[in-house]
Protein backbone atom coordinates (compact mmCIF):
# COMPACT_ATOMS: atom_id res chain seq x y z
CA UNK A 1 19.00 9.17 -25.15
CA UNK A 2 17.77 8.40 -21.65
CA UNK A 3 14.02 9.08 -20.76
CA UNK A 4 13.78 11.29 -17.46
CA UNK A 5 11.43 9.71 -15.47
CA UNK A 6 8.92 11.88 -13.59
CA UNK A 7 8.01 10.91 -9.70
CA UNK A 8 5.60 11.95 -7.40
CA UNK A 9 5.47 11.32 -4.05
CA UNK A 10 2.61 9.99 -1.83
CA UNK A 11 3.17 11.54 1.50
CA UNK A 12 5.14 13.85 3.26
CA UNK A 13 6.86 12.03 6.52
CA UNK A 14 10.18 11.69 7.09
CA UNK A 15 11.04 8.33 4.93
CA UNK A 16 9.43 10.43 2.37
CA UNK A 17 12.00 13.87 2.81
CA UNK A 18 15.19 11.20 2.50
CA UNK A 19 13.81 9.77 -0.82
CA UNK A 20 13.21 13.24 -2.09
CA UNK A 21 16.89 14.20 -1.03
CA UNK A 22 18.43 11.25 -2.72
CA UNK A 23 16.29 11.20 -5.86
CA UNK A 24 18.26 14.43 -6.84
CA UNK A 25 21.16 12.22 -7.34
CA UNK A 26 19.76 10.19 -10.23
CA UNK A 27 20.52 12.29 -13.33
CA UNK A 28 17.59 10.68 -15.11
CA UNK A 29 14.53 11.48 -12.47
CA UNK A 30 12.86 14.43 -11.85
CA UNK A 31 10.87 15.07 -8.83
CA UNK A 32 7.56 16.77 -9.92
CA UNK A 33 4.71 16.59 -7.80
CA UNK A 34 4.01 15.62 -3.92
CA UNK A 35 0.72 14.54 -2.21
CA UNK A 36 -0.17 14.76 1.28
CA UNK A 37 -3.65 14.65 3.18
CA UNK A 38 -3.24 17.97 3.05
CA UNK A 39 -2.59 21.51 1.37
CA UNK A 40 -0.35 22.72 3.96
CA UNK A 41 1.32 20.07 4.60
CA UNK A 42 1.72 19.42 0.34
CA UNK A 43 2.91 22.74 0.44
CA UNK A 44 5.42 23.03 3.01
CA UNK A 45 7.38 19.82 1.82
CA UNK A 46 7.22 20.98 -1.81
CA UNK A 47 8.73 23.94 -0.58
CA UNK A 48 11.16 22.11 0.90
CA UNK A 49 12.15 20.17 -2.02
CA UNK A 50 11.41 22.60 -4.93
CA UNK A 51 8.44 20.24 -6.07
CA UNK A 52 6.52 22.19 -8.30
CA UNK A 53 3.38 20.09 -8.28
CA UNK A 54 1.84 19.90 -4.84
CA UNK A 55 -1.96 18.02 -3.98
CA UNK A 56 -3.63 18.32 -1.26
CA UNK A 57 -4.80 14.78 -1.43
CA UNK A 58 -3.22 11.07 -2.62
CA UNK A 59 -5.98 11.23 -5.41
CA UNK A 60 -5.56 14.23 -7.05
CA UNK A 61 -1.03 13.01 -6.88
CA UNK A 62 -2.45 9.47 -8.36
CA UNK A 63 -4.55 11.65 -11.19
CA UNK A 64 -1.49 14.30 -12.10
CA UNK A 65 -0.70 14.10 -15.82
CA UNK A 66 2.39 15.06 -15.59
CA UNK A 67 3.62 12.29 -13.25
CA UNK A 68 4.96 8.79 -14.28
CA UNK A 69 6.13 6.71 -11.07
CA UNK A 70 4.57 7.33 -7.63
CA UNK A 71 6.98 6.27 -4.32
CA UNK A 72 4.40 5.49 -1.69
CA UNK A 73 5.54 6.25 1.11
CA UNK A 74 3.05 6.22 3.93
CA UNK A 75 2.68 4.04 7.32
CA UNK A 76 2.55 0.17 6.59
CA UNK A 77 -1.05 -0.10 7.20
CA UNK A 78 -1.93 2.14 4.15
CA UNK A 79 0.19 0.80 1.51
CA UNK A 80 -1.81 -1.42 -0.11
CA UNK A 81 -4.79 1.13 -0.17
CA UNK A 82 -2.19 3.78 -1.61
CA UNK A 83 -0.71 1.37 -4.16
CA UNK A 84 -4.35 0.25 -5.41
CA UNK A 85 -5.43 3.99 -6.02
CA UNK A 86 -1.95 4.72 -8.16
CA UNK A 87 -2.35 1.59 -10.27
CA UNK A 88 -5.97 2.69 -10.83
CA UNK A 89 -4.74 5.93 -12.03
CA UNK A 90 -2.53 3.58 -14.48
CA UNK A 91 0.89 5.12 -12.52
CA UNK A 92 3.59 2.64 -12.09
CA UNK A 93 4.36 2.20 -7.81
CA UNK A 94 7.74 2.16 -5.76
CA UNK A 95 6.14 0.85 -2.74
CA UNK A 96 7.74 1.58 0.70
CA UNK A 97 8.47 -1.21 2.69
CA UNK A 98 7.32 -3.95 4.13
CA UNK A 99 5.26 -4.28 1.25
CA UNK A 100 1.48 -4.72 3.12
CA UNK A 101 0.17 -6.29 5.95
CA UNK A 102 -0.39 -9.69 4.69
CA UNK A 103 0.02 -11.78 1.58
CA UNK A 104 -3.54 -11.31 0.52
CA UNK A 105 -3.07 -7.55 0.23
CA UNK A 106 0.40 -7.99 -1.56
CA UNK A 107 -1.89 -10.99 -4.38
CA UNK A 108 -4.14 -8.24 -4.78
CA UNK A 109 -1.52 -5.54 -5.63
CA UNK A 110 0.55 -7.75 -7.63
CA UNK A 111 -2.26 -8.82 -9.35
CA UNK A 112 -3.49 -5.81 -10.19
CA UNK A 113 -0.24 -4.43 -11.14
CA UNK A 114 0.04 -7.38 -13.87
CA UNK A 115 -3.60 -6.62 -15.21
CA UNK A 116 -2.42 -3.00 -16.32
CA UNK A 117 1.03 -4.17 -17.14
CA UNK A 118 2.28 -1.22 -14.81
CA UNK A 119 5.86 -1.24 -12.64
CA UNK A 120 5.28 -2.07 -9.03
CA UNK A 121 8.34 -2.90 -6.38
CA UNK A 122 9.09 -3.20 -2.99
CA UNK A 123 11.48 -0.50 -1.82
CA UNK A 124 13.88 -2.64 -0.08
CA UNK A 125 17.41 -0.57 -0.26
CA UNK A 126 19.01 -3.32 1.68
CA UNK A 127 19.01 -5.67 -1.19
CA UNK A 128 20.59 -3.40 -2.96
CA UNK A 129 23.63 -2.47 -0.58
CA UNK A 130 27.05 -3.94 -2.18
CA UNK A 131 27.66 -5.97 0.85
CA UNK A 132 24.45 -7.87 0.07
CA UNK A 133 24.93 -8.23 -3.56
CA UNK A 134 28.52 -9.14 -3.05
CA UNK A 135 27.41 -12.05 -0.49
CA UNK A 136 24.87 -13.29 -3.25
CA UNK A 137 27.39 -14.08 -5.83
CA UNK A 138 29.23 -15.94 -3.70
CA UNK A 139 26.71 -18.27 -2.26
CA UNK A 140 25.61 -18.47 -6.00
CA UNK A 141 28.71 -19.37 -7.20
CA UNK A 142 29.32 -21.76 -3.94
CA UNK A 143 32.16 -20.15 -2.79
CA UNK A 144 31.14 -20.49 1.22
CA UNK A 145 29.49 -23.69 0.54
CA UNK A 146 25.66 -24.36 0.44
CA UNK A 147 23.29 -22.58 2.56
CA UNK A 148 21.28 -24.23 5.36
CA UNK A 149 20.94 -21.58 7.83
CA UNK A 150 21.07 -18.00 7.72
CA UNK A 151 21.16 -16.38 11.07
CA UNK A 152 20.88 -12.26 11.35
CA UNK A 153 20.15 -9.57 13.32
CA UNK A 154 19.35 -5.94 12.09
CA UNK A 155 19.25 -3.54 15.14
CA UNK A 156 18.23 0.94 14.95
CA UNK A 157 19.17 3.24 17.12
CA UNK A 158 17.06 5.57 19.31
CA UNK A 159 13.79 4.94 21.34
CA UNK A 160 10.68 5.01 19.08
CA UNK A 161 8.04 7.35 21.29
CA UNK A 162 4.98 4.77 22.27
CA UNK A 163 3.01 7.33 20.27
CA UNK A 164 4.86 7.55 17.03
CA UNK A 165 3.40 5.03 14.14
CA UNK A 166 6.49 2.68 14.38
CA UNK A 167 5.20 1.37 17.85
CA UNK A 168 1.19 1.77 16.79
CA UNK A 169 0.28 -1.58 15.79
CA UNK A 170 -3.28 0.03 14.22
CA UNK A 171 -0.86 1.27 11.11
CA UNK A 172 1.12 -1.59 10.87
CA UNK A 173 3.42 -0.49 13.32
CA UNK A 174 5.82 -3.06 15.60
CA UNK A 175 9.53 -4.70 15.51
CA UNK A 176 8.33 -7.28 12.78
CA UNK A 177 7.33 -5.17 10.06
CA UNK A 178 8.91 -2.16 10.70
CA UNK A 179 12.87 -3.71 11.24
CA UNK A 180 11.96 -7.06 10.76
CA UNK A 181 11.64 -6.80 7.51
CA UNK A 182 14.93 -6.30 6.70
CA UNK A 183 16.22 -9.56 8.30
CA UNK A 184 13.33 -12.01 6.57
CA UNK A 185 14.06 -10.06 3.44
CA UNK A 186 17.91 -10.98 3.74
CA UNK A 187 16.89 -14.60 4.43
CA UNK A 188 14.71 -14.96 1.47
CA UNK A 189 17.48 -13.93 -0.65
CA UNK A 190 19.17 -17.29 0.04
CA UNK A 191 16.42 -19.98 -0.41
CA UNK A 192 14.23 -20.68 -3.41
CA UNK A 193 11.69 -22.28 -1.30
CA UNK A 194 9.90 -19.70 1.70
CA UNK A 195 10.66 -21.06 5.34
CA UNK A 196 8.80 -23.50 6.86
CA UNK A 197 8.90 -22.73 10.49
């Protein structure tokens, strides 16, 4: 018999509606409990998504019995803050991407994830796209030859406002980390050793 897993949901944005839409599909996860910085806010989404649980703050999400996984799914400047307080609340972490800021923040949350033998990933849905995983087996079984170069571009549409948080480099905001990402992701796929310049 399959376990359902329970989620919860740290934040309310619009990254945060899709993954509550999609999570519906998975016949073994329930969606039971939001958080937001707010009541209102908690409370309008959970409307939206028939969440019964619904906190007005991350902590009291991070503290809820009754939840099992938490998808954190706030602005790139507050994930490793947000991941930290789950952990601590012994709640396993699907982490929005990028992953934090720097490498020291991602050392500490690995770390910390390891100490309390708790679940903690990257949410990275282009890895698994079947494009991507088809183009892994064949470099790994050498069928385009070996790989000394990758070269890609990943490109959005639409104008970001200069006010929104993907252009406000104060939370983590910018081209790098925000679409970036997903092409130094796709690189890394290919090479055991990081890049070098």
């Amino acid at each position: 018999m399959v376990k359902t897993i329970r989620w919860g949901i740290l934040s309310t944005g619009d990254i945060a509606g899709a993954f509550a839409r999609d999570l519906k599909l998975l016949p073994d996860a329930e969606l039971v409990a939001v958080g937001s910085r707010t009541q209102q806010r908690a409370e309008a989404f959970g409307q939206d998504h028939g969440i019964p649980h619904r906190h007005g703050s991350y902590e009291a999400l991070a503290q809820d019995p009754d939840v099992d996984v938490i998808y954190v799914a706030t602005p790139h400047s507050f994930h490793a803050e947000n991941t930290i307080l789950c952990l601590n609340s012994g709640k396993a972490v699907l982490c929005e991407k990028a992953f934090a800021l720097n490498s020291s923040q991602a050392k500490e949350m690995i770390d910390l994830a390891r100490e309390k033998k708790l679940f903690l990933m990257e949410a990275m849905v282009t890895r698994h796209f079947p494009v991507i995983k088809q183009v892994r087996q064949w470099v790994e079984e050498g069928r385009i030859g070996e790989v000394r170069m990758v070269q890609a571009t990943r490109c959005a549409d639409g104008v970001y406002p200069p006010e929104g948080r993907h252009m406000n480099l104060n939370l983590g905001g910018g081209s790098l980390l925000d679409v970036g990402i997903y092409v130094l992701s796709f690189c890394s796929m290919f090479f055991e050793e990081p890049p070098v310049r």
